[in-house]
PDB file of N, CA and C in Angstrom:
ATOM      1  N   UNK A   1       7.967  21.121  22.031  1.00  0.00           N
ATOM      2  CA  UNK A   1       8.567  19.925  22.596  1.00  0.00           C
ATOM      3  C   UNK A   1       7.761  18.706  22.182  1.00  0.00           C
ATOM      4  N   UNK A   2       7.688  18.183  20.704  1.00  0.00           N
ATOM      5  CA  UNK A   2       6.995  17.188  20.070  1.00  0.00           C
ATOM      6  C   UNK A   2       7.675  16.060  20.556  1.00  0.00           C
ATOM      7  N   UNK A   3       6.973  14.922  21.510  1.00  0.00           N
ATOM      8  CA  UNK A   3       8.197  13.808  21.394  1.00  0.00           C
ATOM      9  C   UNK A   3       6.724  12.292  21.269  1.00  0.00           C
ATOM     10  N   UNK A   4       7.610  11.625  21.042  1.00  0.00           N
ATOM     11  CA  UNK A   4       6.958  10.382  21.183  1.00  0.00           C
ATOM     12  C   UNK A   4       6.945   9.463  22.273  1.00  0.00           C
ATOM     13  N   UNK A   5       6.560   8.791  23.061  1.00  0.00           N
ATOM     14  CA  UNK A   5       6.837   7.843  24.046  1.00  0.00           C
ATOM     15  C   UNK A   5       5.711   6.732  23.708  1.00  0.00           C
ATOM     16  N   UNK A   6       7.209   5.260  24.050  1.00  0.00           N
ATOM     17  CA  UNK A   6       6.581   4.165  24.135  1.00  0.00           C
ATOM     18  C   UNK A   6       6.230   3.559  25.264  1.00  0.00           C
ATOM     19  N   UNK A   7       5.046   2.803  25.662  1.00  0.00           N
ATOM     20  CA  UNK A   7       4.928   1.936  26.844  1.00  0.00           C
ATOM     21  C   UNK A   7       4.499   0.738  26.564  1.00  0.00           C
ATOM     22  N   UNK A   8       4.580  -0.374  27.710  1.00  0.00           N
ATOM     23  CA  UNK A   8       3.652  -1.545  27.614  1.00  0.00           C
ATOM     24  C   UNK A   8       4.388  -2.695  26.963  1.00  0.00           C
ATOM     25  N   UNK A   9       5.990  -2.670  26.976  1.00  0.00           N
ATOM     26  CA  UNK A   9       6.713  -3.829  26.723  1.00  0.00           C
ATOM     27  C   UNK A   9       6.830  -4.723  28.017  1.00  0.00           C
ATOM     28  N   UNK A  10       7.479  -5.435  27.980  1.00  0.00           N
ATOM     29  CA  UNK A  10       8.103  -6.310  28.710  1.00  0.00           C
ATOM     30  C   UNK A  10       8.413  -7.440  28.301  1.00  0.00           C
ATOM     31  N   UNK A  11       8.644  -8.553  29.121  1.00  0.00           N
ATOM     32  CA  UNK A  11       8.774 -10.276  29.175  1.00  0.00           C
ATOM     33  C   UNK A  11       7.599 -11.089  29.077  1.00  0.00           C
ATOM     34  N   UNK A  12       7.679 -11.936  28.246  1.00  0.00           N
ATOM     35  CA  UNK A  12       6.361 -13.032  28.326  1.00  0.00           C
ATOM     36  C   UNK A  12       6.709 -14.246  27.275  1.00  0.00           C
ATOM     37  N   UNK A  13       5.916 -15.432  27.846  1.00  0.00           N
ATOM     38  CA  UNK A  13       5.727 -16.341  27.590  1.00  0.00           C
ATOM     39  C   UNK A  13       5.458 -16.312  25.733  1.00  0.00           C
ATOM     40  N   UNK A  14       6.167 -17.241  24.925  1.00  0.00           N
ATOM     41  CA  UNK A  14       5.605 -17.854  23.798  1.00  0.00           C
ATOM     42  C   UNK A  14       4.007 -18.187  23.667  1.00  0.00           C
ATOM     43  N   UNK A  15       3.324 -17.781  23.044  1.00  0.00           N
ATOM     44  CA  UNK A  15       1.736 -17.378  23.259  1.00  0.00           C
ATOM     45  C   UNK A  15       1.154 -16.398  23.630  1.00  0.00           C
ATOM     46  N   UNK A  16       1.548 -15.540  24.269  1.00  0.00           N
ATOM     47  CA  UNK A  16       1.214 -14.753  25.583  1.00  0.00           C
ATOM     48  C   UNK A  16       1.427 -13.598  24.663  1.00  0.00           C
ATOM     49  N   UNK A  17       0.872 -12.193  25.105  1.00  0.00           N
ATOM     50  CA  UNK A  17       0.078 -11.088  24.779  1.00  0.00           C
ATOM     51  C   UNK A  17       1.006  -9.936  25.621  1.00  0.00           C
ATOM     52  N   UNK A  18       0.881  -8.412  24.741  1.00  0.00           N
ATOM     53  CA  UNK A  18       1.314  -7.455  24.583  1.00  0.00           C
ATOM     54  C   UNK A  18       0.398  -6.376  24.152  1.00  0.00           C
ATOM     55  N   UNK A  19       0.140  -5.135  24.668  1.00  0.00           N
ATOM     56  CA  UNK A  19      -0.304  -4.516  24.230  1.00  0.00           C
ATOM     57  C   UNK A  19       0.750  -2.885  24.288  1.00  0.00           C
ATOM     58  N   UNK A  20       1.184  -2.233  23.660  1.00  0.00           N
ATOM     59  CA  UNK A  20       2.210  -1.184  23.257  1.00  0.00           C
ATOM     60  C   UNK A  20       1.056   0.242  23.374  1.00  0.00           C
ATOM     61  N   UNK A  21       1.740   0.614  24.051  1.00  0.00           N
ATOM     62  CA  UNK A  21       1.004   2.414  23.658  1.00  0.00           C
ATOM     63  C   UNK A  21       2.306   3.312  23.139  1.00  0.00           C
ATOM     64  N   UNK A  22       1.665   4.482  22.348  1.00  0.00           N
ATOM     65  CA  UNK A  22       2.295   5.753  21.537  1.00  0.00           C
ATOM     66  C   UNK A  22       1.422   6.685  22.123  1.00  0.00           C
ATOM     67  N   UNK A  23       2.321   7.441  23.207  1.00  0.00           N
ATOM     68  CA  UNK A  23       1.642   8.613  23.224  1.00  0.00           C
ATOM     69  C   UNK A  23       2.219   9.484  22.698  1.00  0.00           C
ATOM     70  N   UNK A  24       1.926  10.539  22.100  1.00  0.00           N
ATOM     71  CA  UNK A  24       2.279  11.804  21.450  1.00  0.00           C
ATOM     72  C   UNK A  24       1.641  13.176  22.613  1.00  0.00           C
ATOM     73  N   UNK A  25       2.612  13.918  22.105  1.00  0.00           N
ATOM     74  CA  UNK A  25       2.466  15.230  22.498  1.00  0.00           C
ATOM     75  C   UNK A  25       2.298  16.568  21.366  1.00  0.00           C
ATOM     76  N   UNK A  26       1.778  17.602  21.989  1.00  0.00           N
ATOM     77  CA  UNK A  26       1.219  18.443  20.848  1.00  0.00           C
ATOM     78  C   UNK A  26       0.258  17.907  19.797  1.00  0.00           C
ATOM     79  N   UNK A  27       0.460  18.288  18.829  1.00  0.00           N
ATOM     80  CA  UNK A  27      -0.138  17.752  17.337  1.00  0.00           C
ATOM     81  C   UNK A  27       0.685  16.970  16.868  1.00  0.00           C
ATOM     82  N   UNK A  28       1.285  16.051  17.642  1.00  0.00           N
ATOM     83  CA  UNK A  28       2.107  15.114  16.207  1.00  0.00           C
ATOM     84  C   UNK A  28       1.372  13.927  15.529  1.00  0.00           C
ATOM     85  N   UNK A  29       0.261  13.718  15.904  1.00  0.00           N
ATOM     86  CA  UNK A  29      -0.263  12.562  15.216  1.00  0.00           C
ATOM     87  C   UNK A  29      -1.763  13.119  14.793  1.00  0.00           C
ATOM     88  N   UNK A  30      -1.807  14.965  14.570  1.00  0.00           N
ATOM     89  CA  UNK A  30      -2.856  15.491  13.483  1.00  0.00           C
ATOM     90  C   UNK A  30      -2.065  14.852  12.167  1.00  0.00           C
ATOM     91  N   UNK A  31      -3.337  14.104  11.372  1.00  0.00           N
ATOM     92  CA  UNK A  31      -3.047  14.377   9.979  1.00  0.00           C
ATOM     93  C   UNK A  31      -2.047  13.998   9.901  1.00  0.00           C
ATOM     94  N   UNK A  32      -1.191  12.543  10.488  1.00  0.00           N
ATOM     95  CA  UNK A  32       0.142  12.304  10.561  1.00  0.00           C
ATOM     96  C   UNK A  32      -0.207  10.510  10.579  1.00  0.00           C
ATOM     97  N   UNK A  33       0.439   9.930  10.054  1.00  0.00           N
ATOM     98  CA  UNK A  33       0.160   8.507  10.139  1.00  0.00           C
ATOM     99  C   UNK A  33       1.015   7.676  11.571  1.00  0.00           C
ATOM    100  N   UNK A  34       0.621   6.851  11.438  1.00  0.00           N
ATOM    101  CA  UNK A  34       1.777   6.182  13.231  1.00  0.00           C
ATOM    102  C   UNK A  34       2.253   4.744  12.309  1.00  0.00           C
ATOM    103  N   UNK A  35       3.335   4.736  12.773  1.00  0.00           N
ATOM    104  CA  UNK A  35       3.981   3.352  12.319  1.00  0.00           C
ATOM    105  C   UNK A  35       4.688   2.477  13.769  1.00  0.00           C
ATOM    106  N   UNK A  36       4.540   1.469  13.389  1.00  0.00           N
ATOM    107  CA  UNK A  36       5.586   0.673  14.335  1.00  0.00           C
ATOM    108  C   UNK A  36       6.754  -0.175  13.493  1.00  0.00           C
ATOM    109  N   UNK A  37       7.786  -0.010  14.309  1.00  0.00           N
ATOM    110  CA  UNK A  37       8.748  -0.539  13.454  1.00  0.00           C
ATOM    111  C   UNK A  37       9.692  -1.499  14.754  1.00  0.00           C
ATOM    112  N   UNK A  38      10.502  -2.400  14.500  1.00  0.00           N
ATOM    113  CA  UNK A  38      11.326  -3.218  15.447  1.00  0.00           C
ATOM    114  C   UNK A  38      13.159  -3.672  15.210  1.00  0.00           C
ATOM    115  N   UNK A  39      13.423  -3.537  15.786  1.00  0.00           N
ATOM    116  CA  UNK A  39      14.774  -3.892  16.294  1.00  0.00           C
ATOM    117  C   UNK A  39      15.711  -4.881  16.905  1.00  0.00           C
ATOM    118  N   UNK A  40      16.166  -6.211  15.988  1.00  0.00           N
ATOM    119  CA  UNK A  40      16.332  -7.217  16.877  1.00  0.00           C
ATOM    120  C   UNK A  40      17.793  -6.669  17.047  1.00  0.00           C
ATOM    121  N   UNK A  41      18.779  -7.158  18.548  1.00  0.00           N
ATOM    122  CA  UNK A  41      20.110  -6.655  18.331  1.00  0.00           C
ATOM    123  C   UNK A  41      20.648  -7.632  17.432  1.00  0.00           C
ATOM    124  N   UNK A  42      21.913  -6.595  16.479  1.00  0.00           N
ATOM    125  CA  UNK A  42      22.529  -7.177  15.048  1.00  0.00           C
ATOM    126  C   UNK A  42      21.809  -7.034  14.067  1.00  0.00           C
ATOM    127  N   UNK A  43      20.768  -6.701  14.083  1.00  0.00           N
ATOM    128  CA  UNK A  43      19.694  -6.577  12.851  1.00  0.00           C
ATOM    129  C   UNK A  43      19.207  -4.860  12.927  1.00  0.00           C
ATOM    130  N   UNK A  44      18.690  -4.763  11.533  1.00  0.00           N
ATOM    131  CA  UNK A  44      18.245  -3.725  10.793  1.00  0.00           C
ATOM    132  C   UNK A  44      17.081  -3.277  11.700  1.00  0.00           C
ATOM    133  N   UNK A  45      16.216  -2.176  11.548  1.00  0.00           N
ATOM    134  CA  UNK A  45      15.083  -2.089  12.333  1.00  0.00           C
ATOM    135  C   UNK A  45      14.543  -2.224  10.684  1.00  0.00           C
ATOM    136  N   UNK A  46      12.923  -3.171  11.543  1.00  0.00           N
ATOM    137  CA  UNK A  46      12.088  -3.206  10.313  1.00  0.00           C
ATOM    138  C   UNK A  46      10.522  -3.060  10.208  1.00  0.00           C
ATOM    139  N   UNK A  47       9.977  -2.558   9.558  1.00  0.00           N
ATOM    140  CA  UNK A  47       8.278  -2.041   9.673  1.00  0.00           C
ATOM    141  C   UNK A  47       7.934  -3.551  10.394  1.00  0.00           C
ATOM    142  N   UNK A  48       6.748  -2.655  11.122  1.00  0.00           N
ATOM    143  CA  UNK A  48       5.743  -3.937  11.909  1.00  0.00           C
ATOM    144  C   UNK A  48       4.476  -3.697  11.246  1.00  0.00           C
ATOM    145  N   UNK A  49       4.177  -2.085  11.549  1.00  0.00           N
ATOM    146  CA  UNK A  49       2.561  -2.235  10.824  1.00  0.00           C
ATOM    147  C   UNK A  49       2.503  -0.906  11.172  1.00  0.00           C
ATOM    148  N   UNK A  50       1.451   0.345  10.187  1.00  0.00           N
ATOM    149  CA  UNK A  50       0.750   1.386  10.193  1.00  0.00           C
ATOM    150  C   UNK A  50      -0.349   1.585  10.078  1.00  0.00           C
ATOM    151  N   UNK A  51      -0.311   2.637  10.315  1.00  0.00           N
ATOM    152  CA  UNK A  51      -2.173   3.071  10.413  1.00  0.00           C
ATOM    153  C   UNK A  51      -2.184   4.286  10.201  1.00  0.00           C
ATOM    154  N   UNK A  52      -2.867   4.867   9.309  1.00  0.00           N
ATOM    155  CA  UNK A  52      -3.330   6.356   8.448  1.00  0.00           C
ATOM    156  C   UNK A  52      -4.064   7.076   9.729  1.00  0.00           C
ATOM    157  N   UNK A  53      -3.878   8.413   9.459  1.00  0.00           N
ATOM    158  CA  UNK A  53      -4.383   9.393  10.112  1.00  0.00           C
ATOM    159  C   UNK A  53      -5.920   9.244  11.018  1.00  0.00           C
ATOM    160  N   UNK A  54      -6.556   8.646   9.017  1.00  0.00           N
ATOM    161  CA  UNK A  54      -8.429   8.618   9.764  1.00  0.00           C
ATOM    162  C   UNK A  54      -8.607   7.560  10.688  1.00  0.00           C
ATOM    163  N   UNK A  55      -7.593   6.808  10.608  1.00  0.00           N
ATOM    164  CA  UNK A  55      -7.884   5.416  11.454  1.00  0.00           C
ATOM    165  C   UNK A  55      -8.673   4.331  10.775  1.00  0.00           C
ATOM    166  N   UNK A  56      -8.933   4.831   9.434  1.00  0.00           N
ATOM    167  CA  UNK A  56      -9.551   3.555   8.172  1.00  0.00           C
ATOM    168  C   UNK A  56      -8.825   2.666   8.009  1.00  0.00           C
ATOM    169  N   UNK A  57      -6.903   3.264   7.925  1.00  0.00           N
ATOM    170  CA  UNK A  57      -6.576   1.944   6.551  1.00  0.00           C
ATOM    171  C   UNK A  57      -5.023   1.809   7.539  1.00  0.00           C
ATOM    172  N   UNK A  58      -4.791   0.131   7.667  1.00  0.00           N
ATOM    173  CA  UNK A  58      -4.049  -0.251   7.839  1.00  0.00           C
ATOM    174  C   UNK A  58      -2.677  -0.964   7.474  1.00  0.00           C
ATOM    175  N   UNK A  59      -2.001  -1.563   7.243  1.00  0.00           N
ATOM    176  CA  UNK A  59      -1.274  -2.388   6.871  1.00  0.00           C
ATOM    177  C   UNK A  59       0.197  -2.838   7.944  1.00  0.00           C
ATOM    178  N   UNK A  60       0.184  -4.262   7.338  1.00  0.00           N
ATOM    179  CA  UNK A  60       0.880  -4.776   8.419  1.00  0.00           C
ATOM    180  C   UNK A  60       2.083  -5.704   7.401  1.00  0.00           C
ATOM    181  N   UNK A  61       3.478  -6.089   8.083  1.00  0.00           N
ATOM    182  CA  UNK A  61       4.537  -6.927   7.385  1.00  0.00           C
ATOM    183  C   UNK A  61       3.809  -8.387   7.467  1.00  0.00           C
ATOM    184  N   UNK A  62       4.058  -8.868   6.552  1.00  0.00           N
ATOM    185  CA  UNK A  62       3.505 -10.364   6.476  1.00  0.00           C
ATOM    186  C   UNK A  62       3.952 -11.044   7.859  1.00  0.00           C
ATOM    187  N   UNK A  63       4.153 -10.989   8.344  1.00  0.00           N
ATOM    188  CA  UNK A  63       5.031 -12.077   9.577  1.00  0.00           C
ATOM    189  C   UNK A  63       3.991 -11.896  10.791  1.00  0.00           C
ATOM    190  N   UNK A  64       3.349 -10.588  11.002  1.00  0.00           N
ATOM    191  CA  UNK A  64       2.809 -10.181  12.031  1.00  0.00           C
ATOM    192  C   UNK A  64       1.501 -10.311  11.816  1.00  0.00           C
ATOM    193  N   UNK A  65       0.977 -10.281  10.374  1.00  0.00           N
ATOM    194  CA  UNK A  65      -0.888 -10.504   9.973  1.00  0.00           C
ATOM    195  C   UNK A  65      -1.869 -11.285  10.522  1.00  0.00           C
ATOM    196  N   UNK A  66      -2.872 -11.581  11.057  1.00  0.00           N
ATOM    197  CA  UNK A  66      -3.430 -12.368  12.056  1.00  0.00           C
ATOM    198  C   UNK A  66      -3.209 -12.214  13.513  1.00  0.00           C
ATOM    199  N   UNK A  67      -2.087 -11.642  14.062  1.00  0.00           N
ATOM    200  CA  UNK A  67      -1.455 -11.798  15.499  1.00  0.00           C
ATOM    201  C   UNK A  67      -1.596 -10.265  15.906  1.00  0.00           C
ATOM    202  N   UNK A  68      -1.079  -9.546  15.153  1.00  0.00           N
ATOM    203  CA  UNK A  68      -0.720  -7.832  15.604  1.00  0.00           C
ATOM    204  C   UNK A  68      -1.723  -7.362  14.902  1.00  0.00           C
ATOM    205  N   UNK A  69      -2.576  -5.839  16.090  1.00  0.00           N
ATOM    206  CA  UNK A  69      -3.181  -5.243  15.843  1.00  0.00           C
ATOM    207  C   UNK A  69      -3.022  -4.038  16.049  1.00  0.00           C
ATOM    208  N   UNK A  70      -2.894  -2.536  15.026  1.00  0.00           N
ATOM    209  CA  UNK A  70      -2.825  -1.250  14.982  1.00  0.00           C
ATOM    210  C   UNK A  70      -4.210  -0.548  15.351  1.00  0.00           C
ATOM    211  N   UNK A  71      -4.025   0.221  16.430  1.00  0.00           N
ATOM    212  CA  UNK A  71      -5.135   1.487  16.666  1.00  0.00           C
ATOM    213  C   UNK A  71      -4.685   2.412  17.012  1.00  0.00           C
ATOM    214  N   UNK A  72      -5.815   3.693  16.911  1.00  0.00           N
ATOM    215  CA  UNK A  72      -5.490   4.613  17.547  1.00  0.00           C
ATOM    216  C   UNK A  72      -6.415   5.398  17.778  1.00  0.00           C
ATOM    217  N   UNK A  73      -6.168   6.431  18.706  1.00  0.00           N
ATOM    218  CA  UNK A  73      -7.674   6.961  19.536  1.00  0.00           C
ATOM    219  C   UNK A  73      -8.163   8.539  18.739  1.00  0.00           C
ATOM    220  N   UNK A  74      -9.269   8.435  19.134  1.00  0.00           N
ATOM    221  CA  UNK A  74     -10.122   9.295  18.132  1.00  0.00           C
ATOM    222  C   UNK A  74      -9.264  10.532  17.889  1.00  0.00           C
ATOM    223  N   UNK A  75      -8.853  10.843  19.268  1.00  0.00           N
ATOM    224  CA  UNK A  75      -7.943  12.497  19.235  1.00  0.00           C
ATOM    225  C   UNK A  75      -6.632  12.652  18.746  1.00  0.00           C
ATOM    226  N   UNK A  76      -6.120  10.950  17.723  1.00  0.00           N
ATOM    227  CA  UNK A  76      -4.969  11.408  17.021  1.00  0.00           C
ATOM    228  C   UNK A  76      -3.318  11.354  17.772  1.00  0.00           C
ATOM    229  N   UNK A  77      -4.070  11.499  19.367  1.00  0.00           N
ATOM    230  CA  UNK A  77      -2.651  11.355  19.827  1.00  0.00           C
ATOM    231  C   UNK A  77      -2.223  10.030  21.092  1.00  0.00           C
ATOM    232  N   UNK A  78      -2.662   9.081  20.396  1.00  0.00           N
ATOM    233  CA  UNK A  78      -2.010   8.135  21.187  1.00  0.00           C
ATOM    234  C   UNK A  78      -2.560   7.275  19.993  1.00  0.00           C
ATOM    235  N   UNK A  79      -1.504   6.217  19.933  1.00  0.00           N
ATOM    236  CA  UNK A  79      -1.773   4.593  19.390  1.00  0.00           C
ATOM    237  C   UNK A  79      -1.724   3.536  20.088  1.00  0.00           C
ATOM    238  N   UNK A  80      -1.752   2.419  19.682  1.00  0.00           N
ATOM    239  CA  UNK A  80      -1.605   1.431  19.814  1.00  0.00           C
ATOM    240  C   UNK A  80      -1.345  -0.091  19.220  1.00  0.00           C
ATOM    241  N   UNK A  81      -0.398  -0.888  19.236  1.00  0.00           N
ATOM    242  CA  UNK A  81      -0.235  -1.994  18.928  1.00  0.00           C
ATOM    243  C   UNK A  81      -0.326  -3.243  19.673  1.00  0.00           C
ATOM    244  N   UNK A  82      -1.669  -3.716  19.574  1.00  0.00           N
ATOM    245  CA  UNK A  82      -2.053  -5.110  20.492  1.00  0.00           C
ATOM    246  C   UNK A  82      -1.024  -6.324  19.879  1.00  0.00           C
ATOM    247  N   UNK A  83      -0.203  -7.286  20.363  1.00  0.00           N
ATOM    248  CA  UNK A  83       0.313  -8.197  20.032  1.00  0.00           C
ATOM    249  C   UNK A  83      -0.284  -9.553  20.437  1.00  0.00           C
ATOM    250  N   UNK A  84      -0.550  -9.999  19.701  1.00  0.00           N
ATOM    251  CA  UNK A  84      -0.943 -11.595  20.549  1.00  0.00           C
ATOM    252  C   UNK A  84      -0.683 -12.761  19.736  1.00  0.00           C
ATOM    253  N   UNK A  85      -0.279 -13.866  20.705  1.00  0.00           N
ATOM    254  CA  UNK A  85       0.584 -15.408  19.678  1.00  0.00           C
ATOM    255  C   UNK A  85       2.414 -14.856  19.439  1.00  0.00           C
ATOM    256  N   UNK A  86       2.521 -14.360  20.613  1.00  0.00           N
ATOM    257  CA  UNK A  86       4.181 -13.749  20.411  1.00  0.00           C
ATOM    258  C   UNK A  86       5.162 -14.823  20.270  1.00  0.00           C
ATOM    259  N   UNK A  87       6.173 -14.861  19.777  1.00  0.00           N
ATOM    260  CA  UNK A  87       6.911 -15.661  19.445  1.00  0.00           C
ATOM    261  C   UNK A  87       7.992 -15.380  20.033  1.00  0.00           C
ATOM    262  N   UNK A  88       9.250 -15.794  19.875  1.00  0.00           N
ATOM    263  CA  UNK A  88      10.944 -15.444  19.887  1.00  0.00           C
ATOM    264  C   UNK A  88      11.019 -14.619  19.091  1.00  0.00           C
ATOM    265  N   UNK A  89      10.982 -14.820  17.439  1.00  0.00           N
ATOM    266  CA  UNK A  89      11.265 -14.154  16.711  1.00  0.00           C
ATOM    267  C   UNK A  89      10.801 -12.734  17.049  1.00  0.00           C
ATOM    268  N   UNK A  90       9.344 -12.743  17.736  1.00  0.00           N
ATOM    269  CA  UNK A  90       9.199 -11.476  17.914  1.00  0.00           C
ATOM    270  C   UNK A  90       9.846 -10.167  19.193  1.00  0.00           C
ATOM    271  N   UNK A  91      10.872 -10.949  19.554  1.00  0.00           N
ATOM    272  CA  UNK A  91      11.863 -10.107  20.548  1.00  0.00           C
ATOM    273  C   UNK A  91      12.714  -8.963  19.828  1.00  0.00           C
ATOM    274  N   UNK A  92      12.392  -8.004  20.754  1.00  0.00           N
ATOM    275  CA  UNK A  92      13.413  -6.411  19.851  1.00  0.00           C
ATOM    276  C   UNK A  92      12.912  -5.571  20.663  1.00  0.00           C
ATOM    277  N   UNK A  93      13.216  -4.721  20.328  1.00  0.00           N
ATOM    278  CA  UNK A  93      12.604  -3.121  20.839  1.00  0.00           C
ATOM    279  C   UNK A  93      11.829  -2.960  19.488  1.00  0.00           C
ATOM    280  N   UNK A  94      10.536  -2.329  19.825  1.00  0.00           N
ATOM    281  CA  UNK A  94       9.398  -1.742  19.163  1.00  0.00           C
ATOM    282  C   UNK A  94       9.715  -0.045  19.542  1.00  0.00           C
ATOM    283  N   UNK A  95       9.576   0.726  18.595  1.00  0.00           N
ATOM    284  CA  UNK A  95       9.405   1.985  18.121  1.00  0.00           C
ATOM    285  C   UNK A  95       8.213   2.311  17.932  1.00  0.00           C
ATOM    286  N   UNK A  96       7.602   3.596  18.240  1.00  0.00           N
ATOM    287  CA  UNK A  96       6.399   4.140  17.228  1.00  0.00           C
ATOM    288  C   UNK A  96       7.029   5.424  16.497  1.00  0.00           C
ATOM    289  N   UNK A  97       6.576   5.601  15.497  1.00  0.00           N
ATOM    290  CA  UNK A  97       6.726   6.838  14.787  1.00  0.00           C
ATOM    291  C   UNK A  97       5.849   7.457  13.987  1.00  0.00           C
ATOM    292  N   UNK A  98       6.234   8.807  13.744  1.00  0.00           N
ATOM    293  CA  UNK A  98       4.564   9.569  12.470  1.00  0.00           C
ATOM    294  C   UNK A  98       5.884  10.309  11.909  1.00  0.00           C
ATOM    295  N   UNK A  99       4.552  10.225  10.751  1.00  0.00           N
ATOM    296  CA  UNK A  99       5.199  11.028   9.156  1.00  0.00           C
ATOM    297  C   UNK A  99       3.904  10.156   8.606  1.00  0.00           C
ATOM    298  N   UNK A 100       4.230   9.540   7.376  1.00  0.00           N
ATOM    299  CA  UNK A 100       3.663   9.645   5.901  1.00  0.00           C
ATOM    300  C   UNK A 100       3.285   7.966   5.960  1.00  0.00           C
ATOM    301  N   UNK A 101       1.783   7.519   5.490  1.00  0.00           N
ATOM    302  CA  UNK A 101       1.436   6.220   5.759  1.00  0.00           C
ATOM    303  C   UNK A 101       1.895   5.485   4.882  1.00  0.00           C
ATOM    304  N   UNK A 102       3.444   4.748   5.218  1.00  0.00           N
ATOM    305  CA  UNK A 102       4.260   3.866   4.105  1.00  0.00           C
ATOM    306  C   UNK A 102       4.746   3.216   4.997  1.00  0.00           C
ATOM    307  N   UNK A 103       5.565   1.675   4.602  1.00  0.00           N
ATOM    308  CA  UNK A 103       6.385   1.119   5.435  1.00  0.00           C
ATOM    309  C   UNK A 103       7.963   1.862   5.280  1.00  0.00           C
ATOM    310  N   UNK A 104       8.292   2.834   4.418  1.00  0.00           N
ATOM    311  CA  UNK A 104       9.412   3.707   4.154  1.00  0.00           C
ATOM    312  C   UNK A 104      10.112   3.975   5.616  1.00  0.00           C
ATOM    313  N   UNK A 105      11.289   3.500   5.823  1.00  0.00           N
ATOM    314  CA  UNK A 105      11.215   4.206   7.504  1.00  0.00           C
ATOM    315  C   UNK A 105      11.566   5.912   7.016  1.00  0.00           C
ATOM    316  N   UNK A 106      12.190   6.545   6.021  1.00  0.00           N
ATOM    317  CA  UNK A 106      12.693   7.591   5.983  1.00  0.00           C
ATOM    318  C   UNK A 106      11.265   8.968   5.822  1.00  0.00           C
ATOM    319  N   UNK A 107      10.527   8.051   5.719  1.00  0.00           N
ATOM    320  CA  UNK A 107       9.200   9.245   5.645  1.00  0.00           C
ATOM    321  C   UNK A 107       8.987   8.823   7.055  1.00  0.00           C
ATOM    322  N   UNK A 108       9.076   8.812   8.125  1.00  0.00           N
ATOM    323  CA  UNK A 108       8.765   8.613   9.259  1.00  0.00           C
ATOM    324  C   UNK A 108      10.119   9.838   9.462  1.00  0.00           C
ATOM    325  N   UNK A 109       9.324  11.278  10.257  1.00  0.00           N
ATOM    326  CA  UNK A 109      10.312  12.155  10.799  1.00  0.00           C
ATOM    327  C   UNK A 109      10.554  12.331  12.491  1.00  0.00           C
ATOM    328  N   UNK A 110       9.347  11.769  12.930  1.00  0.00           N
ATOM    329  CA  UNK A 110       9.286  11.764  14.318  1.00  0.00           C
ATOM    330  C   UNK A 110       9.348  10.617  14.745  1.00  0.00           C
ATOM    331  N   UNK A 111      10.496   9.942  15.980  1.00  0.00           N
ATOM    332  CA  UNK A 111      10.501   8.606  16.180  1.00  0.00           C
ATOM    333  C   UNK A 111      10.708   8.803  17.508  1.00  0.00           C
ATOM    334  N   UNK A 112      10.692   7.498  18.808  1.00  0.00           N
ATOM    335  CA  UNK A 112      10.178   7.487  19.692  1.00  0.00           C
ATOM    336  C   UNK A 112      11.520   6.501  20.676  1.00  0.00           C
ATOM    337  N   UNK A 113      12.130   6.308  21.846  1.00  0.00           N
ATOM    338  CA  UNK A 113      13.150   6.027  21.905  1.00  0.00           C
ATOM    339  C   UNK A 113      13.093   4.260  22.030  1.00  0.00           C
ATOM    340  N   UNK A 114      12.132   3.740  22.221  1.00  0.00           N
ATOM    341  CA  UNK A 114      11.835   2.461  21.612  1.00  0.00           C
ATOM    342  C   UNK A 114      10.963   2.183  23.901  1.00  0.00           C
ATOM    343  N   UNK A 115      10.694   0.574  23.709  1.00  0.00           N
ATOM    344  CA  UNK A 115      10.052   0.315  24.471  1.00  0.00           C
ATOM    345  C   UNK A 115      10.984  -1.557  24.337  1.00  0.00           C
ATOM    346  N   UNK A 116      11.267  -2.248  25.085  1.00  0.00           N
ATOM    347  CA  UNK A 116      12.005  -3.909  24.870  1.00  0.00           C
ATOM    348  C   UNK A 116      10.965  -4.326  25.135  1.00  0.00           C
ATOM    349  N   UNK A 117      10.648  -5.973  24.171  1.00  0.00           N
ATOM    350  CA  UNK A 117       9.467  -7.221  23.771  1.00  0.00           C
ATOM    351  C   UNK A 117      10.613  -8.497  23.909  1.00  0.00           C
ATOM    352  N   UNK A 118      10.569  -8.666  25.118  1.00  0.00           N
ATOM    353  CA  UNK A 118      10.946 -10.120  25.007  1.00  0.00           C
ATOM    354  C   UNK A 118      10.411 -11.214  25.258  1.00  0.00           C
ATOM    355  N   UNK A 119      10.336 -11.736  24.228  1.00  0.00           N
ATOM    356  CA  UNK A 119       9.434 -13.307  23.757  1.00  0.00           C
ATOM    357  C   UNK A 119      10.557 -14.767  24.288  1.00  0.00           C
ATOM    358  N   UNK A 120      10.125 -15.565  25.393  1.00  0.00           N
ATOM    359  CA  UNK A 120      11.004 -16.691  26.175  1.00  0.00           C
ATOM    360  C   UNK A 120      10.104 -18.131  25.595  1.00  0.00           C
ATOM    361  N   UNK A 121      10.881 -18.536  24.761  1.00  0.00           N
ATOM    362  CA  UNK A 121      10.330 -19.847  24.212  1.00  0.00           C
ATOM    363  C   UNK A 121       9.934 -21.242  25.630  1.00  0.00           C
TER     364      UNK A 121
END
């Protein structure tokens, strides 16, 4: 029973701060990379930012660089995405997912039922 769960969305202020957890169950985030990806309604879902297995190497979509931060805890099974300097634009549902460290969503096999970020100008 591998699943993903998101927490730690809600409502906030333009400026104002977010921090997202991925917990995993079993082994899904041995040797498995974590991605976050987002969802505005009418729009595509699109990479936010990943982070490799060892927890060395990151990468993030240009839009989010400086503001959003990827971690994750030593034992592989929980992440995290700190948000801070949130915007409007940054309103959607956030996802986490594992598979393969790319912004590819289709190498991502395990996905998570999302968590809502709403940003109030």
């Amino acid at each position: 029973q591998v699943q993903l769960v998101e927490s730690g969305g809600g409502s906030v202020q333009a400026g104002g701060q977010l921090r997202l957890s991925c917990a995993a169950s079993g082994h899904t985030f041995s040797h498995s990379a974590m991605g976050w990806f987002r969802q505005a309604p009418g729009k595509e879902r699109e990479f936010v930012a990943a982070i490799h297995w060892s927890g060395g190497m990151t990468y993030y979509t240009n839009s989010v660089k400086g503001r959003f931060t990827i971690s994750r805890a030593s034992d592989e099974n929980r992440g995290y995405l700190q948000m801070n300097s949130l915007q409007p634009d940054d309103t959607a549902v956030y996802y986490c997912a594992a598979g393969s460290y790319t912004d590819y969503q289709g190498a991502y096999e395990l996905w998570g039922r999302g968590t809502q970020v709403t940003v109030s100008s």
